[in-house]
N, C-alpha and C. Protein backbone atom coordinates (compact mmCIF):
# COMPACT_ATOMS: atom_id res chain seq x y z
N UNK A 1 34.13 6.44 -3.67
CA UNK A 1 33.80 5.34 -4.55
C UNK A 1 32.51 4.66 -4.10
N UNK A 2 32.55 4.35 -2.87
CA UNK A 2 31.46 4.00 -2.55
C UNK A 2 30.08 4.70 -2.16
N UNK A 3 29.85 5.94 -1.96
CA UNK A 3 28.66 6.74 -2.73
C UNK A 3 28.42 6.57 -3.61
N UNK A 4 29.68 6.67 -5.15
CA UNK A 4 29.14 6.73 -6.49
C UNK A 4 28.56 5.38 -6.89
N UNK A 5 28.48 3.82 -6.10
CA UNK A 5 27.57 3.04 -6.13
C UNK A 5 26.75 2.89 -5.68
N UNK A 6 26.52 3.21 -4.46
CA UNK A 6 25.02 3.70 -3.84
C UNK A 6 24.57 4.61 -4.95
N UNK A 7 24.56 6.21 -5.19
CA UNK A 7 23.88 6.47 -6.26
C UNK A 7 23.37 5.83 -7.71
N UNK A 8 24.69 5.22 -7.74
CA UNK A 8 24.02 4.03 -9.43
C UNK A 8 23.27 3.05 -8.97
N UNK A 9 22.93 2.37 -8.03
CA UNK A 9 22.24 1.65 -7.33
C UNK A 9 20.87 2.39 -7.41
N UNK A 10 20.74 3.41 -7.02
CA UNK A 10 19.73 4.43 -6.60
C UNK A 10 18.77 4.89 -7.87
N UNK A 11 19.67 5.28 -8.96
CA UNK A 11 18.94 5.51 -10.13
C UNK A 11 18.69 4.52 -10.67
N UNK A 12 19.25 3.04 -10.67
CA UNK A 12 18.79 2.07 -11.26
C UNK A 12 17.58 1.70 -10.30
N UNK A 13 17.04 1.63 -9.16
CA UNK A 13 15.83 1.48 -8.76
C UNK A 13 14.88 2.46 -8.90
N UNK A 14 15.17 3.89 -8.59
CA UNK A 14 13.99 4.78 -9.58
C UNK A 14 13.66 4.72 -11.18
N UNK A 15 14.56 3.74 -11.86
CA UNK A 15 14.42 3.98 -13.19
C UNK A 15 13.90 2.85 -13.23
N UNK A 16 14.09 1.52 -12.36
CA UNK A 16 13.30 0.31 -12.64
C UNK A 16 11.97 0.51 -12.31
N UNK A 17 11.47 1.52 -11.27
CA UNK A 17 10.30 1.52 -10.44
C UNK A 17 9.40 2.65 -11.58
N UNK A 18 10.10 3.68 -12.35
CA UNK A 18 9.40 4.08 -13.16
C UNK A 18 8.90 3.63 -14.65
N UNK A 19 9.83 2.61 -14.85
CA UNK A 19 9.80 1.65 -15.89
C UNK A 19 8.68 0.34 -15.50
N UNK A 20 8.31 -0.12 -14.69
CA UNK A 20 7.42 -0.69 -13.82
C UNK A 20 5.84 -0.28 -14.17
N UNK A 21 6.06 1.12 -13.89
CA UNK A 21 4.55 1.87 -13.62
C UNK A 21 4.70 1.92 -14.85
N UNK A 22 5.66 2.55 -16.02
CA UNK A 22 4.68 2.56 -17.01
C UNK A 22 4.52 1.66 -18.03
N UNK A 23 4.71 0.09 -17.87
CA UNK A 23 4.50 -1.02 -18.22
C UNK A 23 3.19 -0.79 -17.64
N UNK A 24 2.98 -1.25 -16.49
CA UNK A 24 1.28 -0.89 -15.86
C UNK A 24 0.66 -0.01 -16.89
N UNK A 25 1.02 0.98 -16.52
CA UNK A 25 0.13 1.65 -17.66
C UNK A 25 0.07 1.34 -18.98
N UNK A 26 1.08 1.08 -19.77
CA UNK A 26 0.83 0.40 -21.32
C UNK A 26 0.35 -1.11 -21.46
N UNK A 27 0.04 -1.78 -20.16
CA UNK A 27 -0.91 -2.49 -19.86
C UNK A 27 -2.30 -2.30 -19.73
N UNK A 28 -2.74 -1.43 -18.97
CA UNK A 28 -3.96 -1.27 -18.81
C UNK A 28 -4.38 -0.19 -19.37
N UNK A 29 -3.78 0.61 -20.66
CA UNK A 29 -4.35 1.60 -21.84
C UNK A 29 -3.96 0.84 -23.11
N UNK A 30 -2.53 0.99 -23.23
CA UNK A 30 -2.15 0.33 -24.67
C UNK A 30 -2.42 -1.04 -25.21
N UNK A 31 -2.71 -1.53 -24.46
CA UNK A 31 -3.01 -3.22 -25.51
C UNK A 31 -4.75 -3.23 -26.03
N UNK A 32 -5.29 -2.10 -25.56
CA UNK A 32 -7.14 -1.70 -26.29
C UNK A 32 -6.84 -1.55 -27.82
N UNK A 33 -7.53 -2.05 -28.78
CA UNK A 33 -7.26 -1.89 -29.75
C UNK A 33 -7.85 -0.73 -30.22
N UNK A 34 -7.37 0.24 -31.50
CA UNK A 34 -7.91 1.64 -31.88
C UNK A 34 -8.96 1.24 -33.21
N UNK A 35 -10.19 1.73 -32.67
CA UNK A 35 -11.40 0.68 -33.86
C UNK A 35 -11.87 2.70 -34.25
N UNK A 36 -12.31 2.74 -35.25
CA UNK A 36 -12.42 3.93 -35.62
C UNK A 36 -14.41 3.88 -35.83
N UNK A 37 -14.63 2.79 -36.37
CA UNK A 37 -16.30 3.12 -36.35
C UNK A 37 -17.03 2.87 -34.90
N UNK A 38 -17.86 3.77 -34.42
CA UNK A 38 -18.46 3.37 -32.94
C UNK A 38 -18.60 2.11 -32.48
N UNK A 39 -18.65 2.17 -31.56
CA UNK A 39 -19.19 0.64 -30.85
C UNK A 39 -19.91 1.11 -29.64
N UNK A 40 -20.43 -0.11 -29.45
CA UNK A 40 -21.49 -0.45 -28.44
C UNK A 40 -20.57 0.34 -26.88
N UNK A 41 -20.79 0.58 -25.58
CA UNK A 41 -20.25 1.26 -24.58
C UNK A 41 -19.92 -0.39 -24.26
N UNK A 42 -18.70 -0.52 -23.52
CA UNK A 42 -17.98 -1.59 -22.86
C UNK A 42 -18.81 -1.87 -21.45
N UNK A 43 -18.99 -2.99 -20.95
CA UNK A 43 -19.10 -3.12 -19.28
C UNK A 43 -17.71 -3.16 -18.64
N UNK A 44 -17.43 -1.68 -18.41
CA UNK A 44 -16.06 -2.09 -18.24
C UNK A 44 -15.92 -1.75 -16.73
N UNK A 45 -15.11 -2.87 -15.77
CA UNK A 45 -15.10 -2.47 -14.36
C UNK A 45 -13.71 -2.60 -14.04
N UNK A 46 -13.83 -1.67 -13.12
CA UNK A 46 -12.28 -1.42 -12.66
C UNK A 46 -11.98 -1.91 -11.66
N UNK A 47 -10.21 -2.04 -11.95
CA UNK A 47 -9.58 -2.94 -11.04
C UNK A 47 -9.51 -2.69 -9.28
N UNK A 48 -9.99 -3.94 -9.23
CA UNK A 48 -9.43 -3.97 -7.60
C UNK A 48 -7.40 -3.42 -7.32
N UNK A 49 -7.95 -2.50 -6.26
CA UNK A 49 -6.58 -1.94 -5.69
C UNK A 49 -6.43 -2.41 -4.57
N UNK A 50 -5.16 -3.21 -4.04
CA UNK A 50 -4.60 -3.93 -2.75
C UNK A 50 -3.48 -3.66 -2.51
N UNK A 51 -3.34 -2.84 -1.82
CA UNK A 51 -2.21 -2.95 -0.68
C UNK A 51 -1.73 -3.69 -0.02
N UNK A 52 -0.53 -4.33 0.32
CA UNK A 52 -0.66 -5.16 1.28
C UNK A 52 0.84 -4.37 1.66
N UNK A 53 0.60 -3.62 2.89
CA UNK A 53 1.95 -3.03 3.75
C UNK A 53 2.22 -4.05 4.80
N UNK A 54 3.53 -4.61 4.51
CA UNK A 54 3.85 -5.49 5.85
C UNK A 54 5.87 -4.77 6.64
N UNK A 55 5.61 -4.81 7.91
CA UNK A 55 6.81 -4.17 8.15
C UNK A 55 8.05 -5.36 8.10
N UNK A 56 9.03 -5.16 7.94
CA UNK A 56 10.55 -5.93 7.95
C UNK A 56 10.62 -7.23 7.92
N UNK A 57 9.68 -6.85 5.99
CA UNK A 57 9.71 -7.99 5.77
C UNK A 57 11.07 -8.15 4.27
N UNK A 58 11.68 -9.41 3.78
CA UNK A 58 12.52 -9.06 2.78
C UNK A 58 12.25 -9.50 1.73
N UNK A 59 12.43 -9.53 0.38
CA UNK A 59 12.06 -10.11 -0.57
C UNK A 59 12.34 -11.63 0.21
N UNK A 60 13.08 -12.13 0.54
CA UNK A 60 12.94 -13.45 1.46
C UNK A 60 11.65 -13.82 1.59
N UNK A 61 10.58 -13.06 2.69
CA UNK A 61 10.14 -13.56 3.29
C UNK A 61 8.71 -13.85 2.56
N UNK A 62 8.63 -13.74 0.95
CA UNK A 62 7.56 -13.70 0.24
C UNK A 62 7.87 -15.01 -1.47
N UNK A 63 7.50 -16.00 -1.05
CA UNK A 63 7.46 -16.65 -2.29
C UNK A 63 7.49 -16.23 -3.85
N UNK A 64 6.87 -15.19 -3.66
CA UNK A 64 6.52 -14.04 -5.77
C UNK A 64 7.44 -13.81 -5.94
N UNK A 65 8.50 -13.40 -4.67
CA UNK A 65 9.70 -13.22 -5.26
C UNK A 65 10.72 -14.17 -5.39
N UNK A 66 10.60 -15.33 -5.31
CA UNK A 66 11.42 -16.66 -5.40
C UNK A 66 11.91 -16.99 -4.15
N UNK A 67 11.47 -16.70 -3.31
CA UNK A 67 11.96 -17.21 -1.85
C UNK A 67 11.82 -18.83 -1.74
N UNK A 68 12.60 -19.37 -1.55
CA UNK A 68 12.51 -20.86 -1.30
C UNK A 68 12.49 -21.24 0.01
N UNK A 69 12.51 -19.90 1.07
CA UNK A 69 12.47 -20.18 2.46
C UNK A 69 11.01 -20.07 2.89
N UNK A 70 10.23 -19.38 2.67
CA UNK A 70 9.04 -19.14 2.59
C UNK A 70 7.90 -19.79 1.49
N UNK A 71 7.16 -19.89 1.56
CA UNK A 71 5.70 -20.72 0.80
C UNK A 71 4.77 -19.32 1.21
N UNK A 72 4.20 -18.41 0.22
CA UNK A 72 2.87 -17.95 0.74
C UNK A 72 2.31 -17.61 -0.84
N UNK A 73 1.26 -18.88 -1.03
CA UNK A 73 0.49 -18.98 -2.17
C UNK A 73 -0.33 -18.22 -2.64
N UNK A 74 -0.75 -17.60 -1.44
CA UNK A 74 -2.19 -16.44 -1.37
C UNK A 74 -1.85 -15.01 -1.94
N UNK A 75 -0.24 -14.81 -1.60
CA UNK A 75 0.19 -13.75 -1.73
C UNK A 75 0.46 -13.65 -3.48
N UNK A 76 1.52 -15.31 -3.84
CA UNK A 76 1.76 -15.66 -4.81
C UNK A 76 0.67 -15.67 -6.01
N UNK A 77 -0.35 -15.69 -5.44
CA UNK A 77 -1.75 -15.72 -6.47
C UNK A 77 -2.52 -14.46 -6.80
N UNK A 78 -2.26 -13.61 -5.67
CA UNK A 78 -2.71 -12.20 -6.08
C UNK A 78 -1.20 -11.28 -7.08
N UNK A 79 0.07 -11.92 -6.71
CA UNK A 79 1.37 -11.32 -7.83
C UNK A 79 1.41 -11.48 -9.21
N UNK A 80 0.63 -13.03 -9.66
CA UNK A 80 0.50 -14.04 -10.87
C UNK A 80 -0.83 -13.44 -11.19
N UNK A 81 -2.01 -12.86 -10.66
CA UNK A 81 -3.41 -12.25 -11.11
C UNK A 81 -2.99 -10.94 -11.63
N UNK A 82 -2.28 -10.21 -11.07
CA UNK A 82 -1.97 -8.67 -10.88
C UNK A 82 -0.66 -7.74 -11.16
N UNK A 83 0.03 -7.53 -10.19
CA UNK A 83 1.04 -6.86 -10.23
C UNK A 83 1.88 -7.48 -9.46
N UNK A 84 2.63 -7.23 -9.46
CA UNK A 84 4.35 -7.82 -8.52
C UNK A 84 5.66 -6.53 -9.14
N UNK A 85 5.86 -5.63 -7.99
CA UNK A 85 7.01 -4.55 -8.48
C UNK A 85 8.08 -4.83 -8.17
N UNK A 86 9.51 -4.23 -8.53
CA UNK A 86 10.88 -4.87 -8.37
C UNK A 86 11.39 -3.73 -7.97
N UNK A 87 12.75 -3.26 -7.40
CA UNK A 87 13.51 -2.61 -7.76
C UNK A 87 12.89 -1.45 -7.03
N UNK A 88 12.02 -0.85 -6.05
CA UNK A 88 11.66 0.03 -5.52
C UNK A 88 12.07 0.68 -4.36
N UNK A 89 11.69 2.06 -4.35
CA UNK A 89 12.52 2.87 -2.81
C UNK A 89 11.37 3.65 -2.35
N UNK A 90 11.37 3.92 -1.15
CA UNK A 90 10.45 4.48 -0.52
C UNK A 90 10.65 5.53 -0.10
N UNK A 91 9.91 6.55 0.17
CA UNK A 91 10.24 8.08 0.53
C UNK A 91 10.42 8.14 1.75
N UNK A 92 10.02 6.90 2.92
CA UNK A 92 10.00 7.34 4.20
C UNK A 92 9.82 5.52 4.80
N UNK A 93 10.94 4.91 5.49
CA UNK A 93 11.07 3.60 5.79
C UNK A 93 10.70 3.65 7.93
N UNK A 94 9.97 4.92 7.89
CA UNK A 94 9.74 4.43 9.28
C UNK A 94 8.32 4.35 9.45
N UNK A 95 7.35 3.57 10.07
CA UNK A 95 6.01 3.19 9.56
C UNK A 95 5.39 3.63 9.69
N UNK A 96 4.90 4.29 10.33
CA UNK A 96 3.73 5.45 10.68
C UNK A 96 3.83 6.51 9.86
N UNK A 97 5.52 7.42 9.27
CA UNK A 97 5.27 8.55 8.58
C UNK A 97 5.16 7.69 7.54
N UNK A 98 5.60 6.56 6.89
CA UNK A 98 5.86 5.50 5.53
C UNK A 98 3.95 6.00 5.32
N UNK A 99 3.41 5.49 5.96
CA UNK A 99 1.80 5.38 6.06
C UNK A 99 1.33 6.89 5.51
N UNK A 100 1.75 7.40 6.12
CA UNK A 100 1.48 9.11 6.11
C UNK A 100 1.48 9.66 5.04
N UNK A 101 3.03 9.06 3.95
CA UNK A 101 3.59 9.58 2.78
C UNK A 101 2.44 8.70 1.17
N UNK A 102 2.45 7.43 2.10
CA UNK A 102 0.97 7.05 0.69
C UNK A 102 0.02 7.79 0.88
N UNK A 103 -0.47 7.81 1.88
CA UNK A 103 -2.02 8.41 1.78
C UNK A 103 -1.83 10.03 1.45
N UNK A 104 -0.77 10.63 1.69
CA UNK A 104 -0.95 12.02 1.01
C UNK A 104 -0.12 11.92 -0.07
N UNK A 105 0.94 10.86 -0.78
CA UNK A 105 1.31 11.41 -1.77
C UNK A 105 2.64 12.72 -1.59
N UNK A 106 2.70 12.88 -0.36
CA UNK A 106 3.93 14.26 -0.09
C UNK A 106 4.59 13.21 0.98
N UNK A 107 5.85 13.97 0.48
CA UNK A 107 7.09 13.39 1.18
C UNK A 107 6.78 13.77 2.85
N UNK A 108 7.43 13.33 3.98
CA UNK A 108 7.12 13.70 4.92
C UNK A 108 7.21 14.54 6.08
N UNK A 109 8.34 16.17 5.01
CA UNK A 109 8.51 17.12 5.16
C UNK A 109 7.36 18.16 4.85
N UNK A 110 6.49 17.62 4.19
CA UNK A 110 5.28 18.44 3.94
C UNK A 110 4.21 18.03 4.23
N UNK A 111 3.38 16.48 4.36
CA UNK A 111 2.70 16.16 5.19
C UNK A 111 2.63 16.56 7.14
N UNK A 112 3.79 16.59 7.46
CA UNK A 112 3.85 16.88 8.53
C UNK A 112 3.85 15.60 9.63
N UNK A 113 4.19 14.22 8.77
CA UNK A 113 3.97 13.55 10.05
C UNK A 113 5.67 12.48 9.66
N UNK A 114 6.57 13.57 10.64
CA UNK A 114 8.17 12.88 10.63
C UNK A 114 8.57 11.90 11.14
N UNK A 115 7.82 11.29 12.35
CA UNK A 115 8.30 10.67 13.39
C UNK A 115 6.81 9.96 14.00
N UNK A 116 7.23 8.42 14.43
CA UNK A 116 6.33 7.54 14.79
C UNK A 116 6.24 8.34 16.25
N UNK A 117 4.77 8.09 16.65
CA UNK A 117 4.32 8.57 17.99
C UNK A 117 3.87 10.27 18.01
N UNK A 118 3.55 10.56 16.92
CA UNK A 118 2.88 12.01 16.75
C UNK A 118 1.50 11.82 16.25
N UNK A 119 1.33 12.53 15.91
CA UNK A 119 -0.30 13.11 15.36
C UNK A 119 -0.62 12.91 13.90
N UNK A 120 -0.91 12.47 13.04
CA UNK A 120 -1.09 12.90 11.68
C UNK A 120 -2.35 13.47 11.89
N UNK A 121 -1.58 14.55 10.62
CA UNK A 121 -2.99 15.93 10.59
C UNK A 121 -3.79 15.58 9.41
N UNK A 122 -4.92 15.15 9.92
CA UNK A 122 -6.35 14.47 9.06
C UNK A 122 -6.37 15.49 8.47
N UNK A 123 -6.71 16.94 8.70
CA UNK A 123 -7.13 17.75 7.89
C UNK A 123 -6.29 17.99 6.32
N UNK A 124 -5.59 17.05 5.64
CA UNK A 124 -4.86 17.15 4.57
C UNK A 124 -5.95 15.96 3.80
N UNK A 125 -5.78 16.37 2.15
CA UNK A 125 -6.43 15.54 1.67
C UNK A 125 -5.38 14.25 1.65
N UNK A 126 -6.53 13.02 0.93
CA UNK A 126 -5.54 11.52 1.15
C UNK A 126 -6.50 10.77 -0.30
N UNK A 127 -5.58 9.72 -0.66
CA UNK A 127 -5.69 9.43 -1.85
C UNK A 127 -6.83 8.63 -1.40
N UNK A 128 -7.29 8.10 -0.77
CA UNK A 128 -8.59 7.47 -0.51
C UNK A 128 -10.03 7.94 -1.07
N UNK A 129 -9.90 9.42 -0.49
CA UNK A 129 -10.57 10.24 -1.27
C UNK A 129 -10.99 10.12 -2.80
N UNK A 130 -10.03 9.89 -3.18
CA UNK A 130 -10.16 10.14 -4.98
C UNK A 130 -10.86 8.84 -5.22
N UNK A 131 -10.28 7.71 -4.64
CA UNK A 131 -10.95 6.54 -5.33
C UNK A 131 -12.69 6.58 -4.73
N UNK A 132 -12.83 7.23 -3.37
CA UNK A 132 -14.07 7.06 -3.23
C UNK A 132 -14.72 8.00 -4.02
N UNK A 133 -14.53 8.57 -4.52
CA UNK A 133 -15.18 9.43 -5.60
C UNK A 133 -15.08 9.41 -7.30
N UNK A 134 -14.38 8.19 -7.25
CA UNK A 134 -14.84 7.35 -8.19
C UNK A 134 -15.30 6.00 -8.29
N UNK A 135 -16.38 6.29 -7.35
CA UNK A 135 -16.70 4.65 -7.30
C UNK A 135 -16.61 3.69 -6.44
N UNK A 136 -15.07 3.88 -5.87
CA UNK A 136 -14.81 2.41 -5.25
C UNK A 136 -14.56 2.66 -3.53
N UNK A 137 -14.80 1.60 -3.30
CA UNK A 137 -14.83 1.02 -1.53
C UNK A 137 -13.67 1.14 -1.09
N UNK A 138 -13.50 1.82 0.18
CA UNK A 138 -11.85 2.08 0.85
C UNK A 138 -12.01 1.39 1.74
N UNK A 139 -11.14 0.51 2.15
CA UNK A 139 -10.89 -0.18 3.79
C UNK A 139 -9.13 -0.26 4.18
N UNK A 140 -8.91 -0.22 5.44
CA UNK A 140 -7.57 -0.49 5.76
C UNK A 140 -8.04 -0.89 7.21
N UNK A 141 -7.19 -2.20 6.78
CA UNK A 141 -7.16 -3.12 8.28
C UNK A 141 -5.45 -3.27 8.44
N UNK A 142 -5.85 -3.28 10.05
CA UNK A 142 -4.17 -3.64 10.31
C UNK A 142 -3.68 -2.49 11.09
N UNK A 143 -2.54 -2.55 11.10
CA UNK A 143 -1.55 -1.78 11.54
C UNK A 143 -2.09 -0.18 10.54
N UNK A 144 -1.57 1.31 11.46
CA UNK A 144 -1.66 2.41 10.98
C UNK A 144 -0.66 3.16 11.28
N UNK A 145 -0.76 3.00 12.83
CA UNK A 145 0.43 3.74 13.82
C UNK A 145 0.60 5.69 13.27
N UNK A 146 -0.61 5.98 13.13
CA UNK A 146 -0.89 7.33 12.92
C UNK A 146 -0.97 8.00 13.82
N UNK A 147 -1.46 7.99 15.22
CA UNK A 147 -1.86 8.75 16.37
C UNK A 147 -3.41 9.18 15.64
N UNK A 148 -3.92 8.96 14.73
CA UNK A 148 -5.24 9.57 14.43
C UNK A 148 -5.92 8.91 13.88
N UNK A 149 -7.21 8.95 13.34
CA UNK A 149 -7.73 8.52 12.52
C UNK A 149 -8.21 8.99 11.16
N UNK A 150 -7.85 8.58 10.43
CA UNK A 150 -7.51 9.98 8.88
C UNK A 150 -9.54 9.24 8.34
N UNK A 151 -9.32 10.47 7.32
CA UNK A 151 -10.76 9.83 6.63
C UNK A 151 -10.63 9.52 5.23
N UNK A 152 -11.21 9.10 4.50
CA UNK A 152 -11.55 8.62 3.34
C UNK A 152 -11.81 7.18 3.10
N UNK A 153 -12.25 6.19 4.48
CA UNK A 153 -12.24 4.89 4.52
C UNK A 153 -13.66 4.54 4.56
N UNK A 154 -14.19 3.76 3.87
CA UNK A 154 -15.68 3.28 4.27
C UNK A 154 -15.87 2.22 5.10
N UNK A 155 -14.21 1.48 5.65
CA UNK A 155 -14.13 0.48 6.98
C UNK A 155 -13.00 0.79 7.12
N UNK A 156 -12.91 1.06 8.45
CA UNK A 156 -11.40 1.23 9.36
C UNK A 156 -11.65 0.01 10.34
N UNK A 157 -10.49 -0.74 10.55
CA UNK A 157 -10.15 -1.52 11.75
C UNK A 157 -8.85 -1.78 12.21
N UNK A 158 -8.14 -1.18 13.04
CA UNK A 158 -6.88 -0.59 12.55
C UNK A 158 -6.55 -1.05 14.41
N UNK A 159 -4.74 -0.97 14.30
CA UNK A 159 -4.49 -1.26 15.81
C UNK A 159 -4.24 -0.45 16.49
N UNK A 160 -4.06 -0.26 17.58
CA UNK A 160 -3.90 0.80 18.60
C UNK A 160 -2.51 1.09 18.77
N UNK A 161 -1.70 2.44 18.46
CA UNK A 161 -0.35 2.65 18.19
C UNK A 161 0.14 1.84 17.18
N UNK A 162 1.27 1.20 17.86
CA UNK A 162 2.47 0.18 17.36
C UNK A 162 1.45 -1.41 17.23
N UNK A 163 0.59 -1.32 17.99
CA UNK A 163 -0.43 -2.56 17.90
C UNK A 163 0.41 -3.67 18.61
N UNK A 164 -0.25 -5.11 19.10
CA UNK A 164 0.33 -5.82 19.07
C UNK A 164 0.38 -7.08 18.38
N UNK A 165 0.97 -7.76 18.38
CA UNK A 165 0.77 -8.92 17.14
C UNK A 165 0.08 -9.77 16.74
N UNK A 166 -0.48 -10.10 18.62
CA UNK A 166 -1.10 -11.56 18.84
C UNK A 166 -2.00 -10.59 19.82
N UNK A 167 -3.49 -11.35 19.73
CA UNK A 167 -4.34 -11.27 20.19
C UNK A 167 -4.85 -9.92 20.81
N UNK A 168 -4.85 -8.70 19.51
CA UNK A 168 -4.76 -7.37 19.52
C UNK A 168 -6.12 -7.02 19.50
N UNK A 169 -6.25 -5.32 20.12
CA UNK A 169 -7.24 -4.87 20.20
C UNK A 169 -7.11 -4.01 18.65
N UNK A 170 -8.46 -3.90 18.38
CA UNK A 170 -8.59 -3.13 16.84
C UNK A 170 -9.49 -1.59 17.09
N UNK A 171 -9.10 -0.76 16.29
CA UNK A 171 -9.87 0.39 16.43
C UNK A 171 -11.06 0.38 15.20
N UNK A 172 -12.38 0.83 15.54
CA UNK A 172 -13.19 0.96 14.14
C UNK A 172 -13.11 2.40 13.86
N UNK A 173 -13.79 2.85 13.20
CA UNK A 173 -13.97 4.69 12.29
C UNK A 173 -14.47 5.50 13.50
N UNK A 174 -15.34 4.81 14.41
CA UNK A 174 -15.76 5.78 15.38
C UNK A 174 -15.34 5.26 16.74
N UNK A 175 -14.33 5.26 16.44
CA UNK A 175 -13.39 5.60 17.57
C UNK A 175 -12.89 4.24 18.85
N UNK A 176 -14.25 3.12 18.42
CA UNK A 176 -14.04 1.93 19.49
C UNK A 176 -13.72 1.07 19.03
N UNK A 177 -13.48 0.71 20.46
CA UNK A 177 -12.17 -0.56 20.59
C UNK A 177 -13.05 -1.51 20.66
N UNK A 178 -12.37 -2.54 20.14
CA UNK A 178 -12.85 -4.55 20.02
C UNK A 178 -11.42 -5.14 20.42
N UNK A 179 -11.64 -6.12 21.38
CA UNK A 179 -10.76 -7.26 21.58
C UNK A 179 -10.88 -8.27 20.24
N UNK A 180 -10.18 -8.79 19.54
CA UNK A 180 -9.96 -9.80 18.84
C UNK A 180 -9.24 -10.70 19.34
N UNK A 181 -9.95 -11.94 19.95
CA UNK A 181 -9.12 -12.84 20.29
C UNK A 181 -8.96 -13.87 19.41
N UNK A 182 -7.60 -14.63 19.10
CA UNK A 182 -6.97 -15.43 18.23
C UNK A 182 -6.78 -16.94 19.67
N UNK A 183 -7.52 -17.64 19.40
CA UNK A 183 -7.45 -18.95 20.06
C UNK A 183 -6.18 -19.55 19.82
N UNK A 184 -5.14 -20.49 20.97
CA UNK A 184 -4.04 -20.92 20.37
C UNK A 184 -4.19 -22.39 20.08
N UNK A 185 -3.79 -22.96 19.11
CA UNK A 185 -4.52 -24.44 18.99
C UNK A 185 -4.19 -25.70 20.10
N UNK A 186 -4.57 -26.11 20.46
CA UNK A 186 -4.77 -27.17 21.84
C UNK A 186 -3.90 -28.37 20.90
């Protein structure tokens, strides 16, 4: 009995998460209106894409989602500009392969990177790629926990392993380290 609600649980979040995306999409194709005599070419620029991966965190710990324990406006203002998703599952909840499975798009039986504290193999393509080849600027700051440094970024500043929280060293694209120190207030 209790599998067969975990599974209905399960399809109701792949069906919310695919119902999601293609709202997105009948957002940002379907509401253009269909004009049949030419027109002038649009200035049309495309949307900023943001990630924001944070680890164990809960719908709690984010205001967009009605948290009354938490306040974070900044976050709240890019959900109310943009997107805000519900109802989602992830192919891989441990962080380094989690990381592994966006940027290639393959689950993490075929990327090859199963387990935090290995290698990810750069030599696979990564969705970074595509956007830089159309156009737009790649950066990822923060946490990676790859063992490598993958490419398709036009700024990497990323932490060393597991990183640490407070007053961490950062990695850039070629390979060196910076102290970042965070002052504690007096």
């Amino acid at each position: 009995m209790r599998f067969k609600h975990m599974k209905q649980k399960l399809v109701y979040s792949i069906a919310g998460s695919l119902l999601g995306l293609a709202l997105l999409a009948m957002i940002g194709h379907g509401t253009q209106k269909q004009e049949t005599a030419p027109t002038a070419p649009r200035n049309t620029v495309p949307p900023n894409i943001i990630f924001i991966i944070s680890d164990d965190h809960t719908s709690q710990a984010i205001s967009a989602y009605g948290s009354k324990l938490a306040k974070t406006p900044n976050i709240d203002r890019i959900a109310r500009e943009g997107a805000i998703l519900y109802n989602n599952v992830v192919a891989n909840s441990i962080c380094g392969p989690s990381r592994a499975t966006l940027l290639t798009g393959q689950f993490s039986h075929r990327n090859g990177y199963k387990f935090n504290e290995k290698v990810f193999d750069i030599n696979q393509p990564v969705f970074t790629e595509e956007l830089q080849k159309n156009g737009y600027q790649t950066a990822w700051v923060g946490k990676m926990h790859l063992g490598s440094l993958p490419h398709g970024f036009d700024y990497l500043n990323i932490l060393p392993g597991h990183g640490s929280y407070y007053n961490s060293d950062f990695v850039d694209s070629n390979n060196k380290t910076t102290a970042i120190w965070v002052m504690s207030p007096t």
